[in-house]
N, C-alpha and C. Protein backbone atom coordinates (compact mmCIF):
# COMPACT_ATOMS: atom_id res chain seq x y z
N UNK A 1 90.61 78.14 171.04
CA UNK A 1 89.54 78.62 171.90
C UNK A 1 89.20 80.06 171.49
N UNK A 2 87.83 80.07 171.55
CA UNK A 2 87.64 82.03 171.10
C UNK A 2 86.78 82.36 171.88
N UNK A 3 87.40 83.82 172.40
CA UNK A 3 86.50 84.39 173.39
C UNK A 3 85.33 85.20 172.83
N UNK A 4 84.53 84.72 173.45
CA UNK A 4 83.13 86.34 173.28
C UNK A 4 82.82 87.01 174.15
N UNK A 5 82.97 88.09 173.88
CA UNK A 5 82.66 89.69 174.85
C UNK A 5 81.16 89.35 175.64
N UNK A 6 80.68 89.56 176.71
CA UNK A 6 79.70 89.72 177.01
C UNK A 6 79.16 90.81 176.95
N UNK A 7 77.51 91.30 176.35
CA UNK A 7 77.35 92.63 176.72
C UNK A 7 77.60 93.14 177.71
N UNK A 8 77.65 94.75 177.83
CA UNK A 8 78.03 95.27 179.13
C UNK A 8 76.26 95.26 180.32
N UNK A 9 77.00 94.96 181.22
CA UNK A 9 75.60 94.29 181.68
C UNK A 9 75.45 96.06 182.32
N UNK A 10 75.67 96.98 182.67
CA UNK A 10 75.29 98.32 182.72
C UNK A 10 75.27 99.11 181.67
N UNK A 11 74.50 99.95 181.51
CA UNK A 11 74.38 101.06 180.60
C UNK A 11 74.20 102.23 181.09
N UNK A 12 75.14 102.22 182.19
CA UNK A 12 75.03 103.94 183.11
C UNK A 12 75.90 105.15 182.41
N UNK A 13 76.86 104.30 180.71
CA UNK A 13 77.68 105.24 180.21
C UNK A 13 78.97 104.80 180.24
N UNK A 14 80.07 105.41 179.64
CA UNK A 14 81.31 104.82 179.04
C UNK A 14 81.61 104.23 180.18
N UNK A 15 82.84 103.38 180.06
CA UNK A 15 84.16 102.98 181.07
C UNK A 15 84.53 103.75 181.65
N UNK A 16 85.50 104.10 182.53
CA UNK A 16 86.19 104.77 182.93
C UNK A 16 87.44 104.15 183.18
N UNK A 17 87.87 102.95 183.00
CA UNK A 17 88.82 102.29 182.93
C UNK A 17 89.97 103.05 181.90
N UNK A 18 90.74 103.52 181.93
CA UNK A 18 92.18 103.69 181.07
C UNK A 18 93.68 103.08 181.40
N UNK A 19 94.12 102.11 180.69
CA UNK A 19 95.24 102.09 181.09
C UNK A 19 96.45 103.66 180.57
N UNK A 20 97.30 103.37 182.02
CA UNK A 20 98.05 104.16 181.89
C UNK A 20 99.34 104.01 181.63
N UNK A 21 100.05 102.77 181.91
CA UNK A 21 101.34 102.45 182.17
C UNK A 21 101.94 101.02 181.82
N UNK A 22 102.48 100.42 181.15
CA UNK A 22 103.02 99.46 181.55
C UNK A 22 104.44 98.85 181.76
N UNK A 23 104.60 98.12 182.51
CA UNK A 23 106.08 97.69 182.95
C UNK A 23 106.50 96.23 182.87
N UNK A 24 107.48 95.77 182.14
CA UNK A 24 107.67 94.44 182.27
C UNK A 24 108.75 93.87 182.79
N UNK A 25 108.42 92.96 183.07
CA UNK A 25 109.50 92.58 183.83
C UNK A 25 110.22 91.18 183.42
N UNK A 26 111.42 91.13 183.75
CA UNK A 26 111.94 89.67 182.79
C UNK A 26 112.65 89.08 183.55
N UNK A 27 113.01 88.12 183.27
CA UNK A 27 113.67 87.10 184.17
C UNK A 27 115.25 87.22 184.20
N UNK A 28 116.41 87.11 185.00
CA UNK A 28 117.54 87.16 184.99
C UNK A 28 118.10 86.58 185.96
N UNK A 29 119.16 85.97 184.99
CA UNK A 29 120.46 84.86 186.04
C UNK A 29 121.12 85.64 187.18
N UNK A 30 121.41 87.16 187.56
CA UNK A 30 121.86 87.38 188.08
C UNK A 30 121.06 88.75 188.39
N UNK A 31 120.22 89.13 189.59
CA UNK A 31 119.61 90.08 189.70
C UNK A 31 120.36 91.40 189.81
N UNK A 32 121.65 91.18 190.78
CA UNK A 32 122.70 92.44 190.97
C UNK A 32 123.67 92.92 190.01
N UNK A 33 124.13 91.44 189.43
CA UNK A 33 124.97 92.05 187.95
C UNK A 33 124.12 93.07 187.05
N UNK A 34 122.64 92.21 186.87
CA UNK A 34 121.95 93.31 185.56
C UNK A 34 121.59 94.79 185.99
N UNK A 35 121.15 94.79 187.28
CA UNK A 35 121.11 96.50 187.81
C UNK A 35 122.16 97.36 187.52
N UNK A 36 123.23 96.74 187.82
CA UNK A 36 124.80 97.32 187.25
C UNK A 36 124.52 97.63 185.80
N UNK A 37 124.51 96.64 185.28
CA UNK A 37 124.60 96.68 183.69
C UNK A 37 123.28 97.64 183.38
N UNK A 38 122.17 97.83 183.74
CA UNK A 38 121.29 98.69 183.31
C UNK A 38 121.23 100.29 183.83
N UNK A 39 121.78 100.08 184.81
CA UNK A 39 122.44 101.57 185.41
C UNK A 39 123.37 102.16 184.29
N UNK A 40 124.82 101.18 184.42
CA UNK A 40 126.09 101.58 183.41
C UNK A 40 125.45 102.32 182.10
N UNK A 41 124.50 100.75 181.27
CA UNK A 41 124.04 100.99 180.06
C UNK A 41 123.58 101.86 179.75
N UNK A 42 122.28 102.25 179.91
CA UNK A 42 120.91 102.81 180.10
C UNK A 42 120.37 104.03 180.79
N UNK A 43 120.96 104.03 182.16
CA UNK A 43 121.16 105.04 182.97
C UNK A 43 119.71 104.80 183.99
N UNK A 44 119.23 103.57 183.88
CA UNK A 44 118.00 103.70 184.99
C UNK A 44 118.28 103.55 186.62
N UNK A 45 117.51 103.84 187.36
CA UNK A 45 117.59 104.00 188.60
C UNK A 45 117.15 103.03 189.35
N UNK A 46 117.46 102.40 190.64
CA UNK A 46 117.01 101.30 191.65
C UNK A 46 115.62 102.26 192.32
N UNK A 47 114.76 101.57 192.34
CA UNK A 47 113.54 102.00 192.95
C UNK A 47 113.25 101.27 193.90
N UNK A 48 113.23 99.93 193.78
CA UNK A 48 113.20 99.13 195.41
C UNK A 48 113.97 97.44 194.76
N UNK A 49 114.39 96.75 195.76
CA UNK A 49 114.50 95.67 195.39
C UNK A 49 114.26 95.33 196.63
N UNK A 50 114.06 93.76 196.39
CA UNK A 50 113.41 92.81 197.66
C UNK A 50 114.83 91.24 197.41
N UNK A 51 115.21 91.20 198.90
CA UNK A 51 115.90 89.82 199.06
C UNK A 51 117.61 90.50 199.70
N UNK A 52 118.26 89.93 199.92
CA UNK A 52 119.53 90.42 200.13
C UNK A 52 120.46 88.80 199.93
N UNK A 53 121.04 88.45 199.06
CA UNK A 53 121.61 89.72 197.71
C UNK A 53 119.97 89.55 197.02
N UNK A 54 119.38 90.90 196.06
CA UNK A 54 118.32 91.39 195.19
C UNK A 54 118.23 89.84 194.25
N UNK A 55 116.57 89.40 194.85
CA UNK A 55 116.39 88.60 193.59
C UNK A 55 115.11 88.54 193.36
N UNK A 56 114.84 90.45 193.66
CA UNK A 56 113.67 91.05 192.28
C UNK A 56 114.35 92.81 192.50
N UNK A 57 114.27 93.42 191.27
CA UNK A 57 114.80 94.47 191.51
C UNK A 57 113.29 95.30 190.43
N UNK A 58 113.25 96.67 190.93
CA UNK A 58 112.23 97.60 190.01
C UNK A 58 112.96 99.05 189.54
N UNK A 59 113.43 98.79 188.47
CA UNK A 59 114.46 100.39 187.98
C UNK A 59 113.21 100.98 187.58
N UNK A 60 113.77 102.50 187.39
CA UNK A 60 112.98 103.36 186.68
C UNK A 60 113.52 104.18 185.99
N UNK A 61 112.93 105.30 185.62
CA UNK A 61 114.19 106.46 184.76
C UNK A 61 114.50 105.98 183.36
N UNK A 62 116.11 106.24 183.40
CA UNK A 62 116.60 106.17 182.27
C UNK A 62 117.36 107.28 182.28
N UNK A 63 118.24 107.42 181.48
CA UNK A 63 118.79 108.45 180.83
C UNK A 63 118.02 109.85 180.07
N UNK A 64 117.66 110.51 180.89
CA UNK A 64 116.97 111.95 180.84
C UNK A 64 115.45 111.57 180.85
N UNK A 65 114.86 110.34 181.94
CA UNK A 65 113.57 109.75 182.24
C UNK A 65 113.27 110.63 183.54
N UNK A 66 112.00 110.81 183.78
CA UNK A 66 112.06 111.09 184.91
C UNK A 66 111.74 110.01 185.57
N UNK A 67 111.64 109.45 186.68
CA UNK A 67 111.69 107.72 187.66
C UNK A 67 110.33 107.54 187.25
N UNK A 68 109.31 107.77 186.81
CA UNK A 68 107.87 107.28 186.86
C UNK A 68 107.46 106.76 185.69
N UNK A 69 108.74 107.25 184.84
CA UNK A 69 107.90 107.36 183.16
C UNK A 69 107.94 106.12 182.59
N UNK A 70 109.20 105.39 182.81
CA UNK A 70 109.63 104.12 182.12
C UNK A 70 110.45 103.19 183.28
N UNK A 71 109.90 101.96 183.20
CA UNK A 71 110.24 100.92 184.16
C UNK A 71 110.66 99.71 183.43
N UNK A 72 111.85 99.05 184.44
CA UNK A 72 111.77 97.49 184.05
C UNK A 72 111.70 96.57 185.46
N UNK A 73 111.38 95.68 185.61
CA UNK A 73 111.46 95.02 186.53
C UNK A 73 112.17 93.78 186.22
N UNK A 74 113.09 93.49 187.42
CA UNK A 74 114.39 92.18 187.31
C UNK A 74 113.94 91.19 188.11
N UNK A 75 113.46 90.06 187.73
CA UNK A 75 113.20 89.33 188.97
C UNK A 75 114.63 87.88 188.16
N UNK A 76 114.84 87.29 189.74
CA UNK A 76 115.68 86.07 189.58
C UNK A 76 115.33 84.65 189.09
N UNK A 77 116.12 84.56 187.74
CA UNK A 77 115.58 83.00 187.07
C UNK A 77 116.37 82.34 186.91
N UNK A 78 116.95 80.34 187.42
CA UNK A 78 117.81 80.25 186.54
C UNK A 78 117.71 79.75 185.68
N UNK A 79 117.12 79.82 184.87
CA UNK A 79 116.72 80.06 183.36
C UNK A 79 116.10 80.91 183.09
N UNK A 80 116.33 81.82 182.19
CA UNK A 80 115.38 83.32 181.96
C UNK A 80 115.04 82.69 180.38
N UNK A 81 113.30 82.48 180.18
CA UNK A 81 113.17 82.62 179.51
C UNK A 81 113.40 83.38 178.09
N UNK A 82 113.94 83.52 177.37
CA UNK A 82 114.75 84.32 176.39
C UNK A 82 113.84 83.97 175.03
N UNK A 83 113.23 84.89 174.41
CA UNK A 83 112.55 84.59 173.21
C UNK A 83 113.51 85.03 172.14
N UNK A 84 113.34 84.54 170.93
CA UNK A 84 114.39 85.22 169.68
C UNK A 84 113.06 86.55 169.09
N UNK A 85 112.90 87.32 170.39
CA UNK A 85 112.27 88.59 169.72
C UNK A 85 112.26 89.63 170.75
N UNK A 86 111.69 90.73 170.11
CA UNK A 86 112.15 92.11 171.14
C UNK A 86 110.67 91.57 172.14
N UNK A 87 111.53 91.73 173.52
CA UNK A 87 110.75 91.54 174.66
C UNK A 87 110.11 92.74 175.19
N UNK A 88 110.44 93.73 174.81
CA UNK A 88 109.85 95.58 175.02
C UNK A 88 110.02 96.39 174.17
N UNK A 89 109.66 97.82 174.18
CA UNK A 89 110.21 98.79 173.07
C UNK A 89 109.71 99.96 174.34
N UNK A 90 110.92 100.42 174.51
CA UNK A 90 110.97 101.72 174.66
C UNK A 90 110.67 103.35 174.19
N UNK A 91 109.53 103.98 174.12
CA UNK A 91 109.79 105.37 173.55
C UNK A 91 110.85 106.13 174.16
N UNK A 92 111.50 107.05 173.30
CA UNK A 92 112.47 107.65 174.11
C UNK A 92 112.58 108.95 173.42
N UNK A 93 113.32 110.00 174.27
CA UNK A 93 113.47 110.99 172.87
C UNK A 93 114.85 111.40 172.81
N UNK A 94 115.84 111.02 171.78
CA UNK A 94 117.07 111.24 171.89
C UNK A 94 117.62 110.05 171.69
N UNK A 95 117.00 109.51 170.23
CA UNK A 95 117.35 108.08 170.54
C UNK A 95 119.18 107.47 169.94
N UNK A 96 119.36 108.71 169.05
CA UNK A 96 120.31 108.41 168.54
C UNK A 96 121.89 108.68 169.39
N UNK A 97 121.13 109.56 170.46
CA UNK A 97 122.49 109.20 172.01
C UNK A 97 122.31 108.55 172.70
N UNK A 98 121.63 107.99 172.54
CA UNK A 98 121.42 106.69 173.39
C UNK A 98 121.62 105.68 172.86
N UNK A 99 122.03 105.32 171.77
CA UNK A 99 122.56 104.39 170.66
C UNK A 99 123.87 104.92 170.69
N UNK A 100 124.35 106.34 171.04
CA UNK A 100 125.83 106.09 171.08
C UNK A 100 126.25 105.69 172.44
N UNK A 101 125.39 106.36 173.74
CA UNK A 101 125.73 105.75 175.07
C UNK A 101 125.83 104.20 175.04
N UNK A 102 125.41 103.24 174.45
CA UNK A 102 125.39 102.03 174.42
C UNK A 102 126.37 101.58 173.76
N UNK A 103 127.03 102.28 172.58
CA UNK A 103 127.86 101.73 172.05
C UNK A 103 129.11 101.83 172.79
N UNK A 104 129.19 103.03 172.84
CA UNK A 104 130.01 103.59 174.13
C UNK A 104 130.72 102.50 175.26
N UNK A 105 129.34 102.11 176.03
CA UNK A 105 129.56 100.88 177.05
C UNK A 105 129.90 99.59 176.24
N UNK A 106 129.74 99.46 175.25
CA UNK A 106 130.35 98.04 175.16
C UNK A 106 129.19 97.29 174.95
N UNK A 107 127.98 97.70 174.57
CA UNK A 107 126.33 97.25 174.76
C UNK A 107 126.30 95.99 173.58
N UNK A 108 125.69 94.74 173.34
CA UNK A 108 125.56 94.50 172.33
C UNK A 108 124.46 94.80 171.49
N UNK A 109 124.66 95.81 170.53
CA UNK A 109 123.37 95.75 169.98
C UNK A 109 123.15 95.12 168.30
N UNK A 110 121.91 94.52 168.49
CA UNK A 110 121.37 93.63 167.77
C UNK A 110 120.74 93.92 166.47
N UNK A 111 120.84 95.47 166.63
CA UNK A 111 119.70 95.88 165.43
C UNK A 111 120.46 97.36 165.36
N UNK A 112 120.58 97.35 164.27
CA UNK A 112 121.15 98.91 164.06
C UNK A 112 120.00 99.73 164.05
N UNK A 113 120.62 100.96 164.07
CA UNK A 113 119.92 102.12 163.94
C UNK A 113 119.21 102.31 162.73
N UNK A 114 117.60 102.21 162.83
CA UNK A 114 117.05 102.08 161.68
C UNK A 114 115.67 103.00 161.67
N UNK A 115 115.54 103.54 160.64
CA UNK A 115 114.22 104.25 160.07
C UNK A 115 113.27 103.43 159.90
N UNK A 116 112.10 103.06 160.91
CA UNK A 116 111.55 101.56 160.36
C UNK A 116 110.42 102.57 159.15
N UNK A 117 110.14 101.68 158.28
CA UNK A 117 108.86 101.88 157.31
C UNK A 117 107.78 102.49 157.82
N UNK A 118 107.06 102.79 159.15
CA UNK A 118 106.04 103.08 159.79
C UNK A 118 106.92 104.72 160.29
N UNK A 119 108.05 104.87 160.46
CA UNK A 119 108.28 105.76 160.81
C UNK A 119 109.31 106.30 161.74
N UNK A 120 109.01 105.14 163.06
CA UNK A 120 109.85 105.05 164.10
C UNK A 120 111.40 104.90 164.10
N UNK A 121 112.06 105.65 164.52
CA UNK A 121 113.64 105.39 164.49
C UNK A 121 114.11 104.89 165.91
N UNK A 122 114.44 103.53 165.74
CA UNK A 122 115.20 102.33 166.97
C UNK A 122 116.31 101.54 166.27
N UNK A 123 116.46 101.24 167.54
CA UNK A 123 117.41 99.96 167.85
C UNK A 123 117.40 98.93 168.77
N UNK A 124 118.00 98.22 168.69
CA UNK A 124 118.11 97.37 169.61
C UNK A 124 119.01 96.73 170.18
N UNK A 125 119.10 96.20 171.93
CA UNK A 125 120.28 95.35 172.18
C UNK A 125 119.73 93.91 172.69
N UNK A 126 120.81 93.62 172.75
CA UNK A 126 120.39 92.43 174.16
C UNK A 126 121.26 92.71 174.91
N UNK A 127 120.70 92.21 176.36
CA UNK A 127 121.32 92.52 177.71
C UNK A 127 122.09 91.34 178.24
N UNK A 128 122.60 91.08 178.80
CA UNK A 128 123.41 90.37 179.52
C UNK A 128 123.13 88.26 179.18
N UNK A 129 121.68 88.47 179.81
CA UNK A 129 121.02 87.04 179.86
C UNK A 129 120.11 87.09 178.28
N UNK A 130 120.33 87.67 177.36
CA UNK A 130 120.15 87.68 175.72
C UNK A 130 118.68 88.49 175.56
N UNK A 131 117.72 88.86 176.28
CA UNK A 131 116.71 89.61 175.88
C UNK A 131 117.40 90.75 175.10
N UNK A 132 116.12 90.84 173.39
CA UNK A 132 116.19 91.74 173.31
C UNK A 132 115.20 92.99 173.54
N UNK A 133 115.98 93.92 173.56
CA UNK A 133 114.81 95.31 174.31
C UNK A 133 114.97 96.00 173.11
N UNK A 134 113.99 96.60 172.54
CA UNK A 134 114.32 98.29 171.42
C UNK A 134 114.13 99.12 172.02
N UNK A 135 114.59 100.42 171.68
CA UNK A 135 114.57 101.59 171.89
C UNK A 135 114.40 102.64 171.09
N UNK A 136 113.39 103.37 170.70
CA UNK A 136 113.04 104.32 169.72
C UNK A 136 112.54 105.74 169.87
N UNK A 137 112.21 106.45 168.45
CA UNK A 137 111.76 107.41 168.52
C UNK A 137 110.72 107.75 168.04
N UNK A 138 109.32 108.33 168.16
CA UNK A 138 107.93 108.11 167.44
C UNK A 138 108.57 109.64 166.99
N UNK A 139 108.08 109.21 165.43
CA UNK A 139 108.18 110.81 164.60
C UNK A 139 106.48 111.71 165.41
N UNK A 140 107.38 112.55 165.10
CA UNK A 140 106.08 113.85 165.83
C UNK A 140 104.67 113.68 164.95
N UNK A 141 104.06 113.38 164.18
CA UNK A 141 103.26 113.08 163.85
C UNK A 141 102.27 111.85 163.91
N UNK A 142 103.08 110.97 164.47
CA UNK A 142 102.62 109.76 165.27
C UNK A 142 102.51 109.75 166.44
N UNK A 143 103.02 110.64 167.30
CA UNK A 143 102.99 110.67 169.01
C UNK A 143 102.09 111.72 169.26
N UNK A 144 101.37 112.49 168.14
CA UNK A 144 100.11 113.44 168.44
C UNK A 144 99.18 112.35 168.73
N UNK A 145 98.32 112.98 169.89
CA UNK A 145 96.89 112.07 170.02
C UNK A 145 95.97 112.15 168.92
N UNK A 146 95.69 110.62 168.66
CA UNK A 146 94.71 110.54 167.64
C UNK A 146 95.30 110.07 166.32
N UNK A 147 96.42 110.47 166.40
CA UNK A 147 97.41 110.55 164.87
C UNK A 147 97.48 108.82 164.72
C-alpha cells in the first residue's frame, strides 16, 4: 500500500507542529521485578505506576538524567513481544560508565562497546524479558544542530 501526502489544504505558513520527545514503552513478564532491575541497572526513577502489584510502570531519569529527559515505559505482557533487534537507543553522555555500571550489576550486554562507523559510541544489553536497548554517545559534531 503507498501513501500520498495531501496538499496542505492551508497556506497561512509553516507548521508549527515539532516533535519533542519520545518514549517507548515495552512489554514485560513481570512489571515490579523490571523497575528493580532498571533502577539497580540504569539508575532510572519510578514516575507513576498504575495497578497494585504495578502492571504499567513510567521511569524516567537515569543515571545523571534529569526525570524529563529520557523515559521508558513498562507495561504487563505475558508474552512480551521480543524482536532480535535494538528496541531503543538511548543518547547519553558518559557512556563508557555506564557500560561499566552495567557490567558492574551483572547486566547482560549484547554488544560491546563500539565506535560505530557513523561515529556514535554504544552498547548494548538486554534486560530481563530479552529486549535489546543501546546506549550511546553522539560525537560533538553530530549533536550540533544542523550537523
Amino acid at each position: 500500500m503507498a501513501y500520498r501526502l495531501r496538499p496542505r489544504e492551508r497556506e497561512s505558513g509553516p507548521m508549527s507542529i515539532r516533535f519533542l520527545k519520545s518514549r517507548t514503552t515495552i512489554g514485560v513478564r513481570d512489571v515490579t521485578a523490571s523497575i528493580v532491575y532498571y533502577q539497580q541497572a540504569l539508575g532510572f526513577e519510578v514516575l507513576a505506576t498504575m495497578g497494585e502489584p504495578a502492571n504499567f510502570a513510567l521511569l524516567g531519569g537515569g543515571v545523571g538524567v534529569g526525570v524529563g529527559d529520557a523515559g521508558l515505559g513498562l507495561v504487563q505482557s505475558a508474552s512480551p513481544a521480543v524482536g532480535d533487534f535494538v528496541c531503543c537507543y538511548f543518547d547519553v553522555e558518559g557512556v563508557e560508565e555506564l557500560h561499566q555500571r552495567c557490567a558492574d550489576a551483572g547486566v547482560a550486554i549484547t554488544g560491546a562497546l563500539t565506535r560505530q562507523p557513523w561515529g556514535n559510541y554504544d552498547f548494548v544489553i538486554a534486560d530481563p524479558d530479552g529486549h535489546q536497548l543501546a546506549f550511546g554517545e553522539v560525537p560533538a559534531r553530530l549533536a550540533e544542530p544542523g550537523a
